[in-house]
Protein backbone atom coordinates (compact mmCIF):
# COMPACT_ATOMS: atom_id res chain seq x y z
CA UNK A 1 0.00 0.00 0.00
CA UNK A 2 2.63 2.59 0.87
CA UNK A 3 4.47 1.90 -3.22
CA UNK A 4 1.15 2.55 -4.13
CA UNK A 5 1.13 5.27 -2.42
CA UNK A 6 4.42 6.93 -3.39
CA UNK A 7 3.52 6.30 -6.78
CA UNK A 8 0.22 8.29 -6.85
CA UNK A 9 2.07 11.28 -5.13
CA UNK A 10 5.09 11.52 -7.66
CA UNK A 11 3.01 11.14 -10.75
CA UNK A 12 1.94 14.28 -11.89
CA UNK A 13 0.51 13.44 -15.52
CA UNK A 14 -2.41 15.35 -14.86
CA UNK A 15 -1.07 18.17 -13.43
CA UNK A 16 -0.78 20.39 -16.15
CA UNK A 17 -4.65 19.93 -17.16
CA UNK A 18 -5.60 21.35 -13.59
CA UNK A 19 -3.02 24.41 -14.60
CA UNK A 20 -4.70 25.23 -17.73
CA UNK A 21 -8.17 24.73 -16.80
CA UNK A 22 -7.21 26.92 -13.39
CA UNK A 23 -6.02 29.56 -15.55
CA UNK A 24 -8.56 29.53 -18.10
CA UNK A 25 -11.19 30.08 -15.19
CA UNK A 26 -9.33 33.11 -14.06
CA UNK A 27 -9.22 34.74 -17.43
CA UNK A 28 -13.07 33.84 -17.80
CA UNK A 29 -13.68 35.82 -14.81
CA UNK A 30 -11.54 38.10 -15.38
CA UNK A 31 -13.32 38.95 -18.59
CA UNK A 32 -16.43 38.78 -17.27
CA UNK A 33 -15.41 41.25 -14.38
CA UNK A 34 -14.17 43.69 -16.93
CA UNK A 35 -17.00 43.76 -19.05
CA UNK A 36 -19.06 44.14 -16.28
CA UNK A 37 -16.94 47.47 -15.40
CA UNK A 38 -17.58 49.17 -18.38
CA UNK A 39 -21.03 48.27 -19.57
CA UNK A 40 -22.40 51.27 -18.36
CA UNK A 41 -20.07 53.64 -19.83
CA UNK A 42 -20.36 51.69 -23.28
CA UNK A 43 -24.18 52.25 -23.07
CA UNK A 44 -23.70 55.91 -21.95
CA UNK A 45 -21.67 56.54 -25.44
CA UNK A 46 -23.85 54.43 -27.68
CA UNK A 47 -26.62 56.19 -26.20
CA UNK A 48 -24.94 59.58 -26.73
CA UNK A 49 -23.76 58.50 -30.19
CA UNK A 50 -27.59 57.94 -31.25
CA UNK A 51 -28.68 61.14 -30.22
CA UNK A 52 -26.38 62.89 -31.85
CA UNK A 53 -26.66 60.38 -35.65
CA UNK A 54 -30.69 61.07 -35.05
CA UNK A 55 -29.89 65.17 -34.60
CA UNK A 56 -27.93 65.31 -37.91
CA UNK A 57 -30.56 63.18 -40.12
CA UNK A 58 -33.29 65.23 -38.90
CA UNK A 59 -31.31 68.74 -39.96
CA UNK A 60 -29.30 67.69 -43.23
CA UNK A 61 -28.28 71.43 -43.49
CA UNK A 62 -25.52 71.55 -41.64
């Protein structure tokens, strides 16, 4: 039992898939985090932006 042991705790095949799918958790949250942060800023501008496209189409003279 104890070989057996020893074995299991020096093998480290799957290792690296716990790294990657560790790290690819943090950058989904991380992205998810950021666009959280500026989705009301983004909505602000497109907002803004409309109001100002819908201005110049209803006065082509300028």
């Amino acid at each position: 039992m104890k070989k057996l042991l020893k074995i299991f705790t020096t093998k480290e095949d799957g290792a690296v898939t716990v790294d990657w799918v560790v790290m690819c958790a943090a950058i989904v949250m991380l992205s998810v985090s950021a666009i959280g942060a500026v989705q009301s800023s983004v909505d602000t501008l497109a907002r803004a932006l409309s109001g100002e496209v819908s201005n110049k189409k209803a006065d082509p003279g300028d």
